[in-house]
N, C-alpha and C. Protein backbone atom coordinates (compact mmCIF):
# COMPACT_ATOMS: atom_id res chain seq x y z
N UNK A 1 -104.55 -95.43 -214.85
CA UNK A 1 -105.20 -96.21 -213.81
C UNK A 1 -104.19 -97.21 -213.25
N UNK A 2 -103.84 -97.15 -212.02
CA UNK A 2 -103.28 -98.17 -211.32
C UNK A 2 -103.91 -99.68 -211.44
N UNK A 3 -102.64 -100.28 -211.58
CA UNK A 3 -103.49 -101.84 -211.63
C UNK A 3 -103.77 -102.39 -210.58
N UNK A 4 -104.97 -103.66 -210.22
CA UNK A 4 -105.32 -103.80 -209.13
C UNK A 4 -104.52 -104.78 -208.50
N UNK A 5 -103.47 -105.02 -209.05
CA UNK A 5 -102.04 -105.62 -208.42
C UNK A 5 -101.56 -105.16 -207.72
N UNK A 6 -101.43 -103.93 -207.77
CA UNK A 6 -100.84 -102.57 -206.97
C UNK A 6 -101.70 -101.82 -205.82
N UNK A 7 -103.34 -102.07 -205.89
CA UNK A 7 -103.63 -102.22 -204.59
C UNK A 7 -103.60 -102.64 -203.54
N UNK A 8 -103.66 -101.67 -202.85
CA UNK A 8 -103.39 -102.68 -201.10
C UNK A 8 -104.37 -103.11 -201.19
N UNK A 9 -104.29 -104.58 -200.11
CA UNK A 9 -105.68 -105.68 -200.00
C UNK A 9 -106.67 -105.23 -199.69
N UNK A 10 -107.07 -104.34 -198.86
CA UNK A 10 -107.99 -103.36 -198.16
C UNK A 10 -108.67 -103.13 -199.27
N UNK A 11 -108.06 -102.60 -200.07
CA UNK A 11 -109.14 -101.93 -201.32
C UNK A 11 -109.44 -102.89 -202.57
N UNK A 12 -108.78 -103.83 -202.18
CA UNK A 12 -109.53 -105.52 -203.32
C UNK A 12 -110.33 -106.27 -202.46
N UNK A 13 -110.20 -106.23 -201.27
CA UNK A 13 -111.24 -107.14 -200.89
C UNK A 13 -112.52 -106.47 -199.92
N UNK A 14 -112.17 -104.83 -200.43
CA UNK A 14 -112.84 -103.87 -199.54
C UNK A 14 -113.77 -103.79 -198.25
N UNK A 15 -113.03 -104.25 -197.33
CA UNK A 15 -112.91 -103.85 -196.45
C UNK A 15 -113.12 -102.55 -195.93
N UNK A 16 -113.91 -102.10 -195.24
CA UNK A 16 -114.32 -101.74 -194.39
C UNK A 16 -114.27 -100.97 -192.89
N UNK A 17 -114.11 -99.83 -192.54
CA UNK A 17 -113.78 -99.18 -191.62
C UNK A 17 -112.70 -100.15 -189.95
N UNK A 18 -111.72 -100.69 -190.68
CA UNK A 18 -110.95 -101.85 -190.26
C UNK A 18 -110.17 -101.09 -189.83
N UNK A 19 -109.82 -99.82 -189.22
CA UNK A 19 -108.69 -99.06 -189.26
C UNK A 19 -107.58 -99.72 -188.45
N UNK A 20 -108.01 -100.27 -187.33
CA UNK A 20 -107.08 -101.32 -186.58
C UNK A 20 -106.10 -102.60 -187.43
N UNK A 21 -106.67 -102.73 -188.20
CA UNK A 21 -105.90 -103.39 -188.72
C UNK A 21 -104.47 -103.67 -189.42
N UNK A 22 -104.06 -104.23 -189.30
CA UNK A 22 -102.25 -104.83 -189.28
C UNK A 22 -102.08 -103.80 -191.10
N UNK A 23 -102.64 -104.45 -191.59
CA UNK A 23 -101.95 -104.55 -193.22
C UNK A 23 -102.42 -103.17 -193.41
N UNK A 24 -103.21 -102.46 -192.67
CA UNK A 24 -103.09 -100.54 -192.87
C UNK A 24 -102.11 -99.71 -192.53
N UNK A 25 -101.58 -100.39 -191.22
CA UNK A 25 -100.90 -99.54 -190.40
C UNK A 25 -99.74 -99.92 -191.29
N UNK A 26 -99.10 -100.69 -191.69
CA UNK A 26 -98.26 -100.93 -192.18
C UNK A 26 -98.27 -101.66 -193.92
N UNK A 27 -98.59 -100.28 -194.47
CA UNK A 27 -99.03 -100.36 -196.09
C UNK A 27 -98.35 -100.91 -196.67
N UNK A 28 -96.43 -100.78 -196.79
CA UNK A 28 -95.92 -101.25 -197.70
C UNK A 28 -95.06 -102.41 -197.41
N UNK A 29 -96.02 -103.01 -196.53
CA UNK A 29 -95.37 -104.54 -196.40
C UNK A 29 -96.98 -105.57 -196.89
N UNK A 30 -96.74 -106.82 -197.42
CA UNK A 30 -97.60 -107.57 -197.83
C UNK A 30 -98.09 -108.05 -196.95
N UNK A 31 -99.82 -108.23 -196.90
CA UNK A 31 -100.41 -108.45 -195.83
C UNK A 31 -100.34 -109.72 -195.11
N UNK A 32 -100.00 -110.48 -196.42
CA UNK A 32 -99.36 -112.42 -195.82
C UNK A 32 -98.32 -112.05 -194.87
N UNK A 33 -97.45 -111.71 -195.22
CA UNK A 33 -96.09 -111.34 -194.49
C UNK A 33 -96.32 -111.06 -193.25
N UNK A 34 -97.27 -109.90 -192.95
CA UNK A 34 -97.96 -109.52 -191.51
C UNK A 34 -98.96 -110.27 -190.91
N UNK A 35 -99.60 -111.06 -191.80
CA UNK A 35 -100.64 -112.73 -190.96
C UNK A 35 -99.66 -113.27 -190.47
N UNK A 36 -98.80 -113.75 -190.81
CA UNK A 36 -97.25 -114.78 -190.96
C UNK A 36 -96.48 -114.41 -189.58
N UNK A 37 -96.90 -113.54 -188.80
CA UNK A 37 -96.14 -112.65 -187.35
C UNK A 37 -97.29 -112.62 -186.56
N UNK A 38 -98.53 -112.99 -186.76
CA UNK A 38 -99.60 -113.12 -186.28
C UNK A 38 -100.22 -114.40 -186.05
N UNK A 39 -99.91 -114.92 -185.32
CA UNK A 39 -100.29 -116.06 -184.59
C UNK A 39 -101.37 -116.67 -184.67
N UNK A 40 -102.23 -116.69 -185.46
CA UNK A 40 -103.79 -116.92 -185.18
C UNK A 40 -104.34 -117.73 -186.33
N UNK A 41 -105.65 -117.85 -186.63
CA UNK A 41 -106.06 -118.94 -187.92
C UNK A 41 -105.53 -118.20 -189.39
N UNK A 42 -105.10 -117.24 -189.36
CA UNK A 42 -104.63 -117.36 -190.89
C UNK A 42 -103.29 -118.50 -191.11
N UNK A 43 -102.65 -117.97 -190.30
CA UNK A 43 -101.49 -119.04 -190.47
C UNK A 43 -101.42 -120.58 -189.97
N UNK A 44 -102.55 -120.74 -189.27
CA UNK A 44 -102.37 -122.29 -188.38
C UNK A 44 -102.87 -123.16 -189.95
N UNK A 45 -103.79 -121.98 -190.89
CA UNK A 45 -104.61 -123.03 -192.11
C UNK A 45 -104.20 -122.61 -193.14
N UNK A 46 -103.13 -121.83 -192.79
CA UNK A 46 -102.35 -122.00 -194.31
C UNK A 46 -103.29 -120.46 -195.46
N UNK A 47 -104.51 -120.13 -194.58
CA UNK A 47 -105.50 -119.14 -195.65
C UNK A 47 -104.85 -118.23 -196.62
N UNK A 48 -103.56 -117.51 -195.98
CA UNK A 48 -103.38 -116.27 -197.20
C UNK A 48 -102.96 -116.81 -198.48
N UNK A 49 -102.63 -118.50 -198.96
CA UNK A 49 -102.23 -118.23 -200.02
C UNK A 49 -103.53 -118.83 -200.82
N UNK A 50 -104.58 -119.10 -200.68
CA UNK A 50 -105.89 -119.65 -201.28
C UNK A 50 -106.49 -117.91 -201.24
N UNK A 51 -106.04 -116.89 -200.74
CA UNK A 51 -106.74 -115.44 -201.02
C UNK A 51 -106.31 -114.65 -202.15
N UNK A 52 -107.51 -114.07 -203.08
CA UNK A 52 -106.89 -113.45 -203.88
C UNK A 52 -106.25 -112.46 -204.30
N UNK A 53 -105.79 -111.92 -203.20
CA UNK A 53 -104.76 -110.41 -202.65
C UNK A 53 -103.81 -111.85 -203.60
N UNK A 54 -103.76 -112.61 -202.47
CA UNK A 54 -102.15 -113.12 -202.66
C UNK A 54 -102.05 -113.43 -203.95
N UNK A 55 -103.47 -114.27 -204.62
CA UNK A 55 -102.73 -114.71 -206.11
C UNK A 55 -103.04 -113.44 -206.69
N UNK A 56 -103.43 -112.37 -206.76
CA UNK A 56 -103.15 -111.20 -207.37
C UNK A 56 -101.65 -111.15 -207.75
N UNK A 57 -100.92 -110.76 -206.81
CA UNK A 57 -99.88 -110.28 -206.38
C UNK A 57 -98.40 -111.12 -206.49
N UNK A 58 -99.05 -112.68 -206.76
CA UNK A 58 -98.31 -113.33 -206.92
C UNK A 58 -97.41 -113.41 -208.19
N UNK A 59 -95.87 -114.00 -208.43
CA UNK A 59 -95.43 -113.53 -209.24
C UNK A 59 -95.93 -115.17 -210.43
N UNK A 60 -96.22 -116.10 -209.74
CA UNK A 60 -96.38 -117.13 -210.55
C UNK A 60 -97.52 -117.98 -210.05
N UNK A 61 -98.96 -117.18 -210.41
CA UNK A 61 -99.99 -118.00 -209.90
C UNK A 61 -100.54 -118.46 -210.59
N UNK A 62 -101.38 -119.97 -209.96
CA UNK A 62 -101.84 -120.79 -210.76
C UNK A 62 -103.07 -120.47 -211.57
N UNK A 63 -103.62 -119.28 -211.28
CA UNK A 63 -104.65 -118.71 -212.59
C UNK A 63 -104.17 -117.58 -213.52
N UNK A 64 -104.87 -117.65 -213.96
CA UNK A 64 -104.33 -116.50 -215.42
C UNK A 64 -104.91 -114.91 -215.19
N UNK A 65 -104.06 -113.84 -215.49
CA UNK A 65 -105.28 -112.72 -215.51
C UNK A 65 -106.29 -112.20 -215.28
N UNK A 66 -106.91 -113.15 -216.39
CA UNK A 66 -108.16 -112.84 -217.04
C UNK A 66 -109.30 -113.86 -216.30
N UNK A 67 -108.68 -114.72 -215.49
CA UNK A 67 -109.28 -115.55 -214.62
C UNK A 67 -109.58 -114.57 -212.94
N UNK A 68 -108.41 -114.25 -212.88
CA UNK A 68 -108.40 -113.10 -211.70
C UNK A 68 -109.03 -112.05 -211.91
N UNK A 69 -109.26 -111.63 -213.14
CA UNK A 69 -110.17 -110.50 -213.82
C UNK A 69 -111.77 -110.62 -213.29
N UNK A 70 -112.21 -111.81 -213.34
CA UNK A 70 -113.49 -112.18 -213.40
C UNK A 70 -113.73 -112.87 -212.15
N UNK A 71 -112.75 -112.95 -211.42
CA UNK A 71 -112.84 -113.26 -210.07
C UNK A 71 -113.12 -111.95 -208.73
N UNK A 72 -112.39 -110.85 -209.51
CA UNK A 72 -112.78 -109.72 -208.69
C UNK A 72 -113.79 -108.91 -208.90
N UNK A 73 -114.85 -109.36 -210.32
CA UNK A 73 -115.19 -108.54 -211.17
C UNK A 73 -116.57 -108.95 -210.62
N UNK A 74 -116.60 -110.40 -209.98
CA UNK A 74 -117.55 -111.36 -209.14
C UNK A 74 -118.02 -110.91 -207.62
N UNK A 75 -116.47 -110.45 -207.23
CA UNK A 75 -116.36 -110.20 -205.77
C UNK A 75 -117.06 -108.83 -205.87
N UNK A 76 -117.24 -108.02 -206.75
CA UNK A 76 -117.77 -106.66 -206.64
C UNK A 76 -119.11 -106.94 -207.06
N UNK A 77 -119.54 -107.70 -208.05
CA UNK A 77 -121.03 -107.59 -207.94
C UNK A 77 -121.82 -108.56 -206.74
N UNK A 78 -120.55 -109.41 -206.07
CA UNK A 78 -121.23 -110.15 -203.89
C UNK A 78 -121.11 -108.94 -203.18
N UNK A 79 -120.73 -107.81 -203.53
CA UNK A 79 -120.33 -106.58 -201.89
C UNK A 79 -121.48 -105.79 -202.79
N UNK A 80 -121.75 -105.56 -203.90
CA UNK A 80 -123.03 -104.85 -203.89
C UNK A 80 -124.25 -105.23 -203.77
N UNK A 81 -124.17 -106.48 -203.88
CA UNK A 81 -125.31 -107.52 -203.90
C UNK A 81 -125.99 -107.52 -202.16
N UNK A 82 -124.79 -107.53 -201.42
CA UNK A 82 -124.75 -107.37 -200.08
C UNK A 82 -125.31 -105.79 -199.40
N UNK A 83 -124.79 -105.07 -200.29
CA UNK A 83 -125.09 -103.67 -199.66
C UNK A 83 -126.11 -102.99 -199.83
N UNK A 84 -127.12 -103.49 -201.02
CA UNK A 84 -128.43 -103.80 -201.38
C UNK A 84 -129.10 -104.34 -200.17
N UNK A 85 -129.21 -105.57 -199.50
CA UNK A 85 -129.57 -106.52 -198.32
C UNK A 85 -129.75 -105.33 -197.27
């Protein structure tokens, strides 16, 4: 099993028939990197590094694992919780 470090953001924060979107078209670049060339509220507020793609992915973030474990583990039972609605 691939770790979910190694997913693209698309599929951690699942997303949604987004096909237009920047960080698809261009998979193996990090999706901050491509907000960061994009002019708009991700970067005017600073958002991609408070997202947890980024502290996923990060090499020295301020939560642990097992904190990120239960943070995505959260985010999947809000998108089913939602898809229920």
């Amino acid at each position: 099993m691939v770790p979910k470090s190694e997913w693209p953001c698309w599929e951690i924060m699942k997303c949604e028939g987004s096909e237009n979107c920047p960080a698809r078209q261009r998979p193996d670049e990090n999706c901050w990197d491509i907000a960061a060339e994009i002019d708009d509220y991700r970067r005017a507020f600073n958002i991609c590094k408070d997202c947890i793609v980024y502290l996923l992915k990060a090499d020295n973030s301020v939560l642990s694992k097992q904190e990120m474990q239960i943070i995505l583990e959260q985010k999947s039972t809000c998108t089913l919780a939602q898809e229920m609605i």
